[in-house]
N, C-alpha and C. Protein backbone atom coordinates (compact mmCIF):
# COMPACT_ATOMS: atom_id res chain seq x y z
N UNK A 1 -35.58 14.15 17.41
CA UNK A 1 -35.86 12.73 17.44
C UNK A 1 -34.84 12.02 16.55
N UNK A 2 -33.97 10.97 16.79
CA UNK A 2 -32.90 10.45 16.34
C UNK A 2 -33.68 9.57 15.39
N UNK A 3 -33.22 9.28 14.06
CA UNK A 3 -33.71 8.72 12.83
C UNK A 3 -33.50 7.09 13.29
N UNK A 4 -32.56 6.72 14.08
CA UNK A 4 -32.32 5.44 14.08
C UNK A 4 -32.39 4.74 15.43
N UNK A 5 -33.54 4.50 16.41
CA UNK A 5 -33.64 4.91 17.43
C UNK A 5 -33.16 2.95 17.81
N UNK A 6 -33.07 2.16 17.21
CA UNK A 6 -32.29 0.75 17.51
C UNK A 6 -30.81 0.80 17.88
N UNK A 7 -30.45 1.45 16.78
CA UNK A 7 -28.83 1.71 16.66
C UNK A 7 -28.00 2.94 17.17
N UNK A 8 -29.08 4.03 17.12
CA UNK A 8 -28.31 5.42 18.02
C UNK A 8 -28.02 6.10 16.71
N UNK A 9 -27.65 7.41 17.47
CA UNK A 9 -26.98 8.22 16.75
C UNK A 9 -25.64 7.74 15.29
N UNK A 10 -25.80 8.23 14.84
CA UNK A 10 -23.93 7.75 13.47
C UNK A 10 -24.21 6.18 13.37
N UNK A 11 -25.32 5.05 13.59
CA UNK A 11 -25.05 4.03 12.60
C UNK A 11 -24.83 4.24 11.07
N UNK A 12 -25.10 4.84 10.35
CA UNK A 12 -25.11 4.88 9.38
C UNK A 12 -23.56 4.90 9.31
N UNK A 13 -22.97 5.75 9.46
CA UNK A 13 -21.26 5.85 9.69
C UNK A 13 -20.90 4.74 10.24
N UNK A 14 -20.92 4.42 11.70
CA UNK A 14 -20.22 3.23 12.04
C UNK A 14 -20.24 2.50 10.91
N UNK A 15 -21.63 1.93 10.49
CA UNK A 15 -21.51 0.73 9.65
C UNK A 15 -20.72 1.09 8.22
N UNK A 16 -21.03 1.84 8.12
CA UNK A 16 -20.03 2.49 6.75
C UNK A 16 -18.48 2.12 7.31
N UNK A 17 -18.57 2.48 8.17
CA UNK A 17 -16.85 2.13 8.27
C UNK A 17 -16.18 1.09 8.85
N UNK A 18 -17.16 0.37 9.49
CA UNK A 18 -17.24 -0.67 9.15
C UNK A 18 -17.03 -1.78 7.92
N UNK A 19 -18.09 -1.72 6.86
CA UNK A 19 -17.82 -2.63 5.47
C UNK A 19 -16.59 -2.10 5.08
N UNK A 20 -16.39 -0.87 5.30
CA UNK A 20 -14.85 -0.28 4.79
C UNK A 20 -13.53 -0.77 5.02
N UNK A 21 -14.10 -1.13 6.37
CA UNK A 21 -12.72 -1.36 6.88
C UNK A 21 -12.07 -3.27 7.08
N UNK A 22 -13.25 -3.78 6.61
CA UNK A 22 -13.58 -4.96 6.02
C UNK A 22 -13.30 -5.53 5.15
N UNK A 23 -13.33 -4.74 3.67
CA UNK A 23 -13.31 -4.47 2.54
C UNK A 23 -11.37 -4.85 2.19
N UNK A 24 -10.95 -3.42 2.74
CA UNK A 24 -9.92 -3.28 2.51
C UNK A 24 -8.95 -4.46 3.28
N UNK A 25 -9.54 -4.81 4.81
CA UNK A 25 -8.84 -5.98 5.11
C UNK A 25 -8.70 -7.02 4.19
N UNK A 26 -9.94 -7.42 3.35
CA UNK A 26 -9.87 -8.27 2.19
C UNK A 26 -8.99 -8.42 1.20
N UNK A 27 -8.86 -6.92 0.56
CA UNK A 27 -8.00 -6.54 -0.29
C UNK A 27 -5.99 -6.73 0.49
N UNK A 28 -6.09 -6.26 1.07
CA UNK A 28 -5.12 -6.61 2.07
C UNK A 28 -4.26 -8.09 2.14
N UNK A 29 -5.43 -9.20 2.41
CA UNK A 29 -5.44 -10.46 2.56
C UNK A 29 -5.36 -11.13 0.98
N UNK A 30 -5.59 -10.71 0.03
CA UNK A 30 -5.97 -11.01 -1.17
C UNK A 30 -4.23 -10.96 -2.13
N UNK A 31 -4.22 -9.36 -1.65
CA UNK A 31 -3.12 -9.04 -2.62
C UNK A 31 -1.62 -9.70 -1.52
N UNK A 32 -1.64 -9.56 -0.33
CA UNK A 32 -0.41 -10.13 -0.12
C UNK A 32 -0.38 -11.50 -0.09
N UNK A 33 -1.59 -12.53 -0.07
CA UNK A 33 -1.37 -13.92 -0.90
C UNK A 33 -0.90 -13.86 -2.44
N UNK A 34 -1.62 -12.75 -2.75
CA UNK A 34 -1.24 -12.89 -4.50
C UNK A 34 0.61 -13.01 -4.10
N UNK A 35 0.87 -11.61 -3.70
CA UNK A 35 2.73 -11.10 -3.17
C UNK A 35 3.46 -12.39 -3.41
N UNK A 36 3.07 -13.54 -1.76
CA UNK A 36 3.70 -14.19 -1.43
C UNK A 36 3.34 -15.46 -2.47
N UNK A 37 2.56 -15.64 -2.66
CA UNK A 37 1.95 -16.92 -3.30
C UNK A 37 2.51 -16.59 -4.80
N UNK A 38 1.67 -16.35 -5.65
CA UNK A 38 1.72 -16.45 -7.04
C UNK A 38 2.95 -15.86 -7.68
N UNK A 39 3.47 -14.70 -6.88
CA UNK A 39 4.49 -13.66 -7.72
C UNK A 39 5.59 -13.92 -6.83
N UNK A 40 5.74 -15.17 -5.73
CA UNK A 40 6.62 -16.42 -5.29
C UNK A 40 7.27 -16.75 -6.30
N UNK A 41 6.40 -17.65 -6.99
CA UNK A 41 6.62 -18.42 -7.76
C UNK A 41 7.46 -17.76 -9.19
N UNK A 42 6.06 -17.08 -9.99
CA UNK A 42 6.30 -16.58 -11.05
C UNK A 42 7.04 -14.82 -10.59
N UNK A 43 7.68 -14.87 -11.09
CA UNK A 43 9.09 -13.72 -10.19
C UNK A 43 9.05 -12.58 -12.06
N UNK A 44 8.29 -11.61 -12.05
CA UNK A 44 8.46 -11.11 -13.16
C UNK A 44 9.61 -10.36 -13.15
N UNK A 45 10.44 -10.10 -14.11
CA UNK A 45 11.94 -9.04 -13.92
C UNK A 45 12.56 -9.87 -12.81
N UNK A 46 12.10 -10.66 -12.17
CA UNK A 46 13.38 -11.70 -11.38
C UNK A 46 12.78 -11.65 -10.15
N UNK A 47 12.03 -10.74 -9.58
CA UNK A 47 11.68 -10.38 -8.07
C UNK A 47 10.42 -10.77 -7.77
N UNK A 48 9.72 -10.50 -6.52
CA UNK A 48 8.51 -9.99 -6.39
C UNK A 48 7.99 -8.57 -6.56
N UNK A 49 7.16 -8.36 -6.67
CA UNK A 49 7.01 -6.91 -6.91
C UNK A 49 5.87 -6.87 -5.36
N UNK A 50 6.26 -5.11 -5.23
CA UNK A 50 5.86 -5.39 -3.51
C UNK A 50 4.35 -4.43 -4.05
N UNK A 51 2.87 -5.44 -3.69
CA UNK A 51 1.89 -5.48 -4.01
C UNK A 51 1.39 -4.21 -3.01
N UNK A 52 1.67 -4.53 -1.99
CA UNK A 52 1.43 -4.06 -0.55
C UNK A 52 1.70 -2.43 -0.60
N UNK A 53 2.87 -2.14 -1.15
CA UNK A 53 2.80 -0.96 -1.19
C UNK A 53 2.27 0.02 -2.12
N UNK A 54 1.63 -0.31 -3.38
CA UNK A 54 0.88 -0.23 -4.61
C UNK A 54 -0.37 -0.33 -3.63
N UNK A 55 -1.05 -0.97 -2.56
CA UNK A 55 -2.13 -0.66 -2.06
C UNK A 55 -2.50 0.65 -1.60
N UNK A 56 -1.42 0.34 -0.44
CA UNK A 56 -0.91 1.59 0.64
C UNK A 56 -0.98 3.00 -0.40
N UNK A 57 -0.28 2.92 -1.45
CA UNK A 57 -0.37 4.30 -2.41
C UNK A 57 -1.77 4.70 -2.82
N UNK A 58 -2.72 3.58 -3.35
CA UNK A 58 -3.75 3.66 -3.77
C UNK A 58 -4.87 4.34 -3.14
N UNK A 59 -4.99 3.66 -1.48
CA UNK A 59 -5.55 3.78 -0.73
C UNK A 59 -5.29 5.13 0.18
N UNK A 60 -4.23 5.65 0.25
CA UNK A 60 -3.78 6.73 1.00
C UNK A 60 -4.23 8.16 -0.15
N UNK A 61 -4.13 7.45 -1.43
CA UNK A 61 -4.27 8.73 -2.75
C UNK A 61 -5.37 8.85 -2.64
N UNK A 62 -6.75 7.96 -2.51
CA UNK A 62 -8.01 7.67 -2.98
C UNK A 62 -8.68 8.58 -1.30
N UNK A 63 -8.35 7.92 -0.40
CA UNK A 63 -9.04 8.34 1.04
C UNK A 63 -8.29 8.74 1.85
N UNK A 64 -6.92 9.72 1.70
CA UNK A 64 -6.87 9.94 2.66
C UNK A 64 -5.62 10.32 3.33
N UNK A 65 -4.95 11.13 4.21
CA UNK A 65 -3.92 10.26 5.21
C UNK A 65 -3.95 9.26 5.97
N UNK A 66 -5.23 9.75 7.14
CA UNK A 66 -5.38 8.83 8.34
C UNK A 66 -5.55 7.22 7.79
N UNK A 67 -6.82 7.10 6.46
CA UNK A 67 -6.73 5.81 5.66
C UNK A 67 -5.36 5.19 5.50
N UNK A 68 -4.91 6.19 4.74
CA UNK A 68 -3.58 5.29 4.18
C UNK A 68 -2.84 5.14 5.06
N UNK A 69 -2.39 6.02 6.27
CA UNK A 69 -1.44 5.28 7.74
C UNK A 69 -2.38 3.95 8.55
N UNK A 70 -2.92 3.82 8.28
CA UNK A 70 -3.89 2.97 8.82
C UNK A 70 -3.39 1.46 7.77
N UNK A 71 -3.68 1.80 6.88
CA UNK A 71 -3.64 0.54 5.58
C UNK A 71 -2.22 0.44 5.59
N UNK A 72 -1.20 1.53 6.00
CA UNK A 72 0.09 1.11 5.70
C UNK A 72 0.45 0.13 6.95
N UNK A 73 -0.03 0.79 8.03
CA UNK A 73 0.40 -0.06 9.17
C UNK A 73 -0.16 -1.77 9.06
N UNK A 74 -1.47 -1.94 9.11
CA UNK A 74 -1.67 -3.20 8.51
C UNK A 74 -1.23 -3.94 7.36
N UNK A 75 -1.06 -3.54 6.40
CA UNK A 75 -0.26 -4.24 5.27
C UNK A 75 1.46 -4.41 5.52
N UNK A 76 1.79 -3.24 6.09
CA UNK A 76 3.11 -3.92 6.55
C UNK A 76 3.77 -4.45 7.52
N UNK A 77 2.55 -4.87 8.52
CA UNK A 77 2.38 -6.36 9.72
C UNK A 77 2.10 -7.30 9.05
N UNK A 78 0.98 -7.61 7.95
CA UNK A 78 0.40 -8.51 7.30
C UNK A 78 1.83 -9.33 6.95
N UNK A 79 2.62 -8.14 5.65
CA UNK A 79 3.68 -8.87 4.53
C UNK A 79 4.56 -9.26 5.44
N UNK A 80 4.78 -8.93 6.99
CA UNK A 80 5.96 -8.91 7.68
C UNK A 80 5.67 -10.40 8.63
N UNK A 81 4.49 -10.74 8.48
CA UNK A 81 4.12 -11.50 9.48
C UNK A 81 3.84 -12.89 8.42
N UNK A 82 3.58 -12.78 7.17
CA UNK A 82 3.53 -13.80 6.30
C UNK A 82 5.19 -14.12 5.97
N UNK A 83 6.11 -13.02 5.72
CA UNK A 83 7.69 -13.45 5.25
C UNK A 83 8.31 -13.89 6.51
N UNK A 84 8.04 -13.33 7.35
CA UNK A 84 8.69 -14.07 8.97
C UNK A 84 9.95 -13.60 8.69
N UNK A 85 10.16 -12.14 8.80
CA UNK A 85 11.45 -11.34 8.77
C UNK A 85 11.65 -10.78 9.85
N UNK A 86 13.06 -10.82 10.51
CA UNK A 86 12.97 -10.60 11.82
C UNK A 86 12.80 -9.15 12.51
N UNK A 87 13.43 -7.91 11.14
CA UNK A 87 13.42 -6.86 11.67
C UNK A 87 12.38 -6.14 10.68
N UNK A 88 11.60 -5.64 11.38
CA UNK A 88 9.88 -4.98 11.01
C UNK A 88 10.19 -3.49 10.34
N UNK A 89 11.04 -3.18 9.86
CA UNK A 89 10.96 -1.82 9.01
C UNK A 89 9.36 -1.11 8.13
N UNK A 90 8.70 -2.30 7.31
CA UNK A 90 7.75 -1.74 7.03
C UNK A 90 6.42 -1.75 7.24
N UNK A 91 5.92 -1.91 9.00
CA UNK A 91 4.63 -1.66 9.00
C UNK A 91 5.07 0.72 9.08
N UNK A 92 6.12 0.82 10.01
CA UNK A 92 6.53 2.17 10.01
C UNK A 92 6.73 3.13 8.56
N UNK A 93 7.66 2.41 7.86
CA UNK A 93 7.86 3.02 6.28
C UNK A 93 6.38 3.18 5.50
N UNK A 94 5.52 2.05 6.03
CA UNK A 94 4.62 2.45 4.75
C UNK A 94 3.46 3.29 5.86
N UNK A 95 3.26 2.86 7.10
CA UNK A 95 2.39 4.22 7.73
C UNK A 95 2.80 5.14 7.71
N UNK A 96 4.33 5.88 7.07
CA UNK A 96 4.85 7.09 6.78
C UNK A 96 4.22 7.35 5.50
N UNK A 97 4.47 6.42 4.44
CA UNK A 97 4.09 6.75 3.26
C UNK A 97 2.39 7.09 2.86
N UNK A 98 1.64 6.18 3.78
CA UNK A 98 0.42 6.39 3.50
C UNK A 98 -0.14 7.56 3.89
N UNK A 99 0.21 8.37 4.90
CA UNK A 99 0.06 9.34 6.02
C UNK A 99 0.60 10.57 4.53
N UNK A 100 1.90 10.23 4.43
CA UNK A 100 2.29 11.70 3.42
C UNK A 100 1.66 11.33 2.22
N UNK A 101 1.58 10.42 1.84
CA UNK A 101 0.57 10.76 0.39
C UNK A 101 -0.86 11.08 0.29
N UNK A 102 -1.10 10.62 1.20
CA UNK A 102 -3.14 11.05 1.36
C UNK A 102 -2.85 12.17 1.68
N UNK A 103 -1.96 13.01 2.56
CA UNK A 103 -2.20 14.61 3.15
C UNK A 103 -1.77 15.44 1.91
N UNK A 104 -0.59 14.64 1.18
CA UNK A 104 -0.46 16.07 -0.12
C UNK A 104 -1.62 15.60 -1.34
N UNK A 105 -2.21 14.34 -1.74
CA UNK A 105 -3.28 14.15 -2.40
C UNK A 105 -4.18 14.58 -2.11
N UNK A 106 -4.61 15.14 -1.06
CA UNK A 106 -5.77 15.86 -0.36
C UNK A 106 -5.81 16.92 -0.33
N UNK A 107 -4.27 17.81 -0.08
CA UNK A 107 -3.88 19.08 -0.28
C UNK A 107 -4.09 19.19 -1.59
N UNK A 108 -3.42 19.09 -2.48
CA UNK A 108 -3.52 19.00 -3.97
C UNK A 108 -4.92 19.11 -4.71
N UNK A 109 -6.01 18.44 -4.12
CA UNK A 109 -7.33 17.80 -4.39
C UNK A 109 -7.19 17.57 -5.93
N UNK A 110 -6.24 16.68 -6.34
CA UNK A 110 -6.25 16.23 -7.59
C UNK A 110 -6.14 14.46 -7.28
N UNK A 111 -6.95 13.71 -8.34
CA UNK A 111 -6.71 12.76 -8.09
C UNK A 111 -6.61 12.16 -9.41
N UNK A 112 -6.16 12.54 -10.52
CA UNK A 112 -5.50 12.20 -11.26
C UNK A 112 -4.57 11.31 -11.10
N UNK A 113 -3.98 10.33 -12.37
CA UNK A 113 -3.26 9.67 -13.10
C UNK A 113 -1.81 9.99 -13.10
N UNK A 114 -1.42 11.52 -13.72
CA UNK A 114 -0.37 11.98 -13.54
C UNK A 114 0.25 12.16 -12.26
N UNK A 115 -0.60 12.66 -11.14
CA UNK A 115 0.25 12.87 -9.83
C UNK A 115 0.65 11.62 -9.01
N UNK A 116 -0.60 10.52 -9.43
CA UNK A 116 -0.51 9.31 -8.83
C UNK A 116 0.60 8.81 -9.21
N UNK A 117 1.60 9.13 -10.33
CA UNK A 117 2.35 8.07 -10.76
C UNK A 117 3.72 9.01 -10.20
N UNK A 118 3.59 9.93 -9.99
CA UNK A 118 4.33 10.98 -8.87
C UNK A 118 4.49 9.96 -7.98
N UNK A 119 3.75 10.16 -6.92
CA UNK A 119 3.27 9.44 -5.45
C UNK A 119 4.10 7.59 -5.51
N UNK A 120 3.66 7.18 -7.23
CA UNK A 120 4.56 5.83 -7.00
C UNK A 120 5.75 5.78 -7.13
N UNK A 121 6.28 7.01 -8.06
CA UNK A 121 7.81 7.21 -7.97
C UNK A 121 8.95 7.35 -6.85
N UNK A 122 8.11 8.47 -6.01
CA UNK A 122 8.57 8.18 -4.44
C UNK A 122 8.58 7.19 -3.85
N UNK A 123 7.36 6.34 -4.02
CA UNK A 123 7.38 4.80 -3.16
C UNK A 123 8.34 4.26 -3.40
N UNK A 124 8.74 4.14 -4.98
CA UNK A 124 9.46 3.09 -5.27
C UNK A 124 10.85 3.44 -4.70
N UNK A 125 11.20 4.89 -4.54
CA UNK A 125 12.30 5.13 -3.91
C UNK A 125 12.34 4.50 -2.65
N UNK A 126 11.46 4.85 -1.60
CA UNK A 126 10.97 3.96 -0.36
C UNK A 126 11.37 2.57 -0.78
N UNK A 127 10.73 2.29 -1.38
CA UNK A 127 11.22 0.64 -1.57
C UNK A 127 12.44 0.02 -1.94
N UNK A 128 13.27 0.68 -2.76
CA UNK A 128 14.64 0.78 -2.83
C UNK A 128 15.52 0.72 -1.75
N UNK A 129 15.12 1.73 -1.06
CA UNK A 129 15.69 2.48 0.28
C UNK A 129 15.83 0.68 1.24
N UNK A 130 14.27 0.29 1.45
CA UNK A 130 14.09 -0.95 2.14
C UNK A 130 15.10 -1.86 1.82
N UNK A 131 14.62 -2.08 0.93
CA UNK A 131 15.48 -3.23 0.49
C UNK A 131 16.80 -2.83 0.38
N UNK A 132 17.74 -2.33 0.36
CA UNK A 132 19.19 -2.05 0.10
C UNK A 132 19.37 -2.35 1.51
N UNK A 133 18.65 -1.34 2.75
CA UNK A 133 18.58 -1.90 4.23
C UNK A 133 18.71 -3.07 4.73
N UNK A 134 17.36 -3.83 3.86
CA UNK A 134 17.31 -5.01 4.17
C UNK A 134 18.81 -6.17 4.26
N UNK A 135 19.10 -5.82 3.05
CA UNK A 135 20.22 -6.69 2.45
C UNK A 135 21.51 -6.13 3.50
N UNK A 136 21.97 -4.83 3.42
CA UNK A 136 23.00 -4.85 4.12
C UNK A 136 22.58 -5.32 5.79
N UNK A 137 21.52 -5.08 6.14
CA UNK A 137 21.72 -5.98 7.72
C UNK A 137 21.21 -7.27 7.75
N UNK A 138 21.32 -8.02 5.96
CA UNK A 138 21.31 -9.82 6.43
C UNK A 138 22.16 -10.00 5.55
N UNK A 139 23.15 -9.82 4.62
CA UNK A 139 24.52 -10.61 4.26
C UNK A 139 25.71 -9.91 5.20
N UNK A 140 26.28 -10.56 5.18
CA UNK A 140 27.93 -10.28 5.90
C UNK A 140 28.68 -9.26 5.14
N UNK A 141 28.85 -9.97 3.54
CA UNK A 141 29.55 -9.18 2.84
C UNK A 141 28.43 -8.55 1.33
N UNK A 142 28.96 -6.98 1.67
CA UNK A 142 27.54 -6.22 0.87
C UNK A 142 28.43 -5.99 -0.26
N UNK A 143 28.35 -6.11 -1.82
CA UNK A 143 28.12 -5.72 -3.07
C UNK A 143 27.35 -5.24 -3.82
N UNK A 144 27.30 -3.60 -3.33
CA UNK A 144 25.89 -2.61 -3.89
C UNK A 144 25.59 -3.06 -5.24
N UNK A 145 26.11 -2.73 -5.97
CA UNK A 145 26.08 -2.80 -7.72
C UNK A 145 25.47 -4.48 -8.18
N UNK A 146 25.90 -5.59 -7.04
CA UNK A 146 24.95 -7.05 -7.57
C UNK A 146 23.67 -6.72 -6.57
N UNK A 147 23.39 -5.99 -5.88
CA UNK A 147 22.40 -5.68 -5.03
C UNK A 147 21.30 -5.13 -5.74
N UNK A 148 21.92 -3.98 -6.26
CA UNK A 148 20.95 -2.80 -7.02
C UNK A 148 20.72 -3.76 -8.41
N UNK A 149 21.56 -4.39 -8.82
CA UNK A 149 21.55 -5.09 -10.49
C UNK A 149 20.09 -6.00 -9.84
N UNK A 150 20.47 -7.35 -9.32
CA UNK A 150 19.79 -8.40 -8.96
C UNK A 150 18.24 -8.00 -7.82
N UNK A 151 18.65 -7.16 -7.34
CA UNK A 151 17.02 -6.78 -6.57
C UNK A 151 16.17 -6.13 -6.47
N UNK A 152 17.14 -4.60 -6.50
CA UNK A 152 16.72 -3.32 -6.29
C UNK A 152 15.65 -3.20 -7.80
N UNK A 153 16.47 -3.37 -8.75
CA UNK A 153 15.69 -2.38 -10.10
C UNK A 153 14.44 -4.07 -10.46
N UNK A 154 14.95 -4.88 -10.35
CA UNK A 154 13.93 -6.11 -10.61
C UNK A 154 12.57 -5.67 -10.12
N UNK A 155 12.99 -5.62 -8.71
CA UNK A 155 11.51 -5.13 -7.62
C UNK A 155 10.66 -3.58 -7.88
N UNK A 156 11.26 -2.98 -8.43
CA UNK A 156 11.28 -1.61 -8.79
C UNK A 156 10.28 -1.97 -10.12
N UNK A 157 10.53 -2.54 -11.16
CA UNK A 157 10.28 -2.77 -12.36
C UNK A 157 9.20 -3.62 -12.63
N UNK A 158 8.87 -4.32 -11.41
CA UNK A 158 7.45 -5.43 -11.00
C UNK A 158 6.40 -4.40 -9.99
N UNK A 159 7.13 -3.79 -9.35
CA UNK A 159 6.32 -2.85 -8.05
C UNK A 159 5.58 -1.61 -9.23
N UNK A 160 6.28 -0.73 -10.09
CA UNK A 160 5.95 0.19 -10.85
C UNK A 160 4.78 -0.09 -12.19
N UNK A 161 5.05 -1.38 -12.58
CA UNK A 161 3.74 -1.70 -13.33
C UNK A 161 2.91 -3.11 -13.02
N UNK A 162 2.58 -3.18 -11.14
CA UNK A 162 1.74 -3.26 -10.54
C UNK A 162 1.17 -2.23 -10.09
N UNK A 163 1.75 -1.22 -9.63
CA UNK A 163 0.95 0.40 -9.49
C UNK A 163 0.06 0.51 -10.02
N UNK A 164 1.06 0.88 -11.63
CA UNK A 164 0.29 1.62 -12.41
C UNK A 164 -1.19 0.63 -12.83
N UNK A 165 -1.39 -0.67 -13.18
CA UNK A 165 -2.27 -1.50 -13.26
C UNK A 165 -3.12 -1.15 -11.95
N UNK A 166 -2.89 -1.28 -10.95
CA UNK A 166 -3.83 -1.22 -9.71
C UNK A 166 -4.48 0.06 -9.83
N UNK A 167 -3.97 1.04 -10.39
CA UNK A 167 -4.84 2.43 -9.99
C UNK A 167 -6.10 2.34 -10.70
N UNK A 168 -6.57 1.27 -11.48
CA UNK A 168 -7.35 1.83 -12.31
C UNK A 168 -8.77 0.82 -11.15
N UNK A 169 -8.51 -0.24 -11.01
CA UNK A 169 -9.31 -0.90 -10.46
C UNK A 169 -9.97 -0.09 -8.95
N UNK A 170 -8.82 0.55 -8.42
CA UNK A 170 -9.02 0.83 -7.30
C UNK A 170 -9.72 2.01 -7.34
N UNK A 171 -9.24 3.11 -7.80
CA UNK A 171 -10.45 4.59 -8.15
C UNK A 171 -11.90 4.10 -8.18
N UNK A 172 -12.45 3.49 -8.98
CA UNK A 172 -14.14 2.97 -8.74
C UNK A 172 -14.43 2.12 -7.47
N UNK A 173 -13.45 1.63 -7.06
CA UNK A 173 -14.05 0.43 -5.33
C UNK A 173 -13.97 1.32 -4.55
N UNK A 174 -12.68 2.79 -4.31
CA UNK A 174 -12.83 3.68 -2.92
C UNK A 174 -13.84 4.96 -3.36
N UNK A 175 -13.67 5.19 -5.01
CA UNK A 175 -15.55 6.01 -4.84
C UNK A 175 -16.91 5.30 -4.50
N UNK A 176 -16.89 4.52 -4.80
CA UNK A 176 -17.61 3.60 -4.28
C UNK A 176 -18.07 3.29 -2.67
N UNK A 177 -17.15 2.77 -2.44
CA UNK A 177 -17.30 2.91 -1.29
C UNK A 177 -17.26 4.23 -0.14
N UNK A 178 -16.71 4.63 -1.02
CA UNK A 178 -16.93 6.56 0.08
C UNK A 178 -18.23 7.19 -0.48
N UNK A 179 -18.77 6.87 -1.32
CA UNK A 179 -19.66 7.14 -1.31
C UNK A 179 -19.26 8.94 -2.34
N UNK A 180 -18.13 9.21 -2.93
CA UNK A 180 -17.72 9.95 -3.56
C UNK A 180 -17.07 11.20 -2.86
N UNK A 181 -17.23 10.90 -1.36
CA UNK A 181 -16.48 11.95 -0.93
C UNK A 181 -14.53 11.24 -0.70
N UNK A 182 -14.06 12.28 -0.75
CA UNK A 182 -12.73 12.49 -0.67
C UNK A 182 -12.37 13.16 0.93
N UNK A 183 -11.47 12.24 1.36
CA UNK A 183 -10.64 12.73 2.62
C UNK A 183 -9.61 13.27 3.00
């Protein structure tokens, strides 16, 4: 006899993944207004620091691969669709990143502090990587060294202690919300 005979079989799940997936759209919507909006303006180390992918890490470390390719792909339509940039490199880069960091955070089954800041070190390489891309296919004439001076390490240096700040908030909202299991 099925426990939930209104809703069927797995409501309990649907709806779970459901608020979940809700949740994180929020967070999503939240932090890339913060991105574009506030850290617009106020430019710490000179740049923005890319919020979006400090999610994507969080979220892929905390729940997951499939989570974090999921959150990467949306967050990097979201930032791509708020900057109105013509060539879409990172809804792909960060559903790579979210996908490989939830599968070796999961492999690993450590979810520690120390490995996490592993996991952002690579990003930030990722993000480097982007942006150097970025720049050589929209100026004419490329000057690595005012590139890497003026963007690369700015964004690097705002992205790395937004990470590290985000991990702490985020560990209690995805136990939380998972209910303490790990994916």
């Amino acid at each position: 006899m099925p426990k939930n005979r209104v809703l069927g079989y797995g409501a309990r799940e649907r709806s779970r993944i459901i608020l979940y997936t809700v949740i994180i759209g929020i967070m999503i919507l939240v932090l890339s207004s913060l991105q574009v909006s506030l850290f617009g303006r106020f430019r710490p180390f000179g740049a923005v620091p890319d919020l979006m992918l400090c999610l994507v890490l969080c979220i892929a470390f905390f729940q997951g691969r499939y989570t974090g390719a999921i959150t990467g792909i949306a967050a990097g339509f979201v930032i791509e669709a708020i900057g109105s940039v013509g060539l879409s490199l990172l809804p792909v880069a960060y559903m790579i990143y979210g996908y490989v960091v939830g599968h070796y955070a999961h492999a690993m089954h450590t979810a520690r502090y120390p490995s996490y800041l592993l996991y952002l070190v690579c990003g930030l390489f990722l993000r480097a990587a982007l942006t150097v891309a970025y720049a050589c296919l929209s100026y004419r004439i490329i000057h690595l060294p005012d590139i890497i001076t003026y963007s690369v390490l700015p964004e690097l240096f705002g992205t790395a202690i937004a990470g590290m700040i985000l991990y702490f908030p985020m560990k209690p909202l995805c136990a939380l919300l998972d209910g303490g299991k790990r994916r």
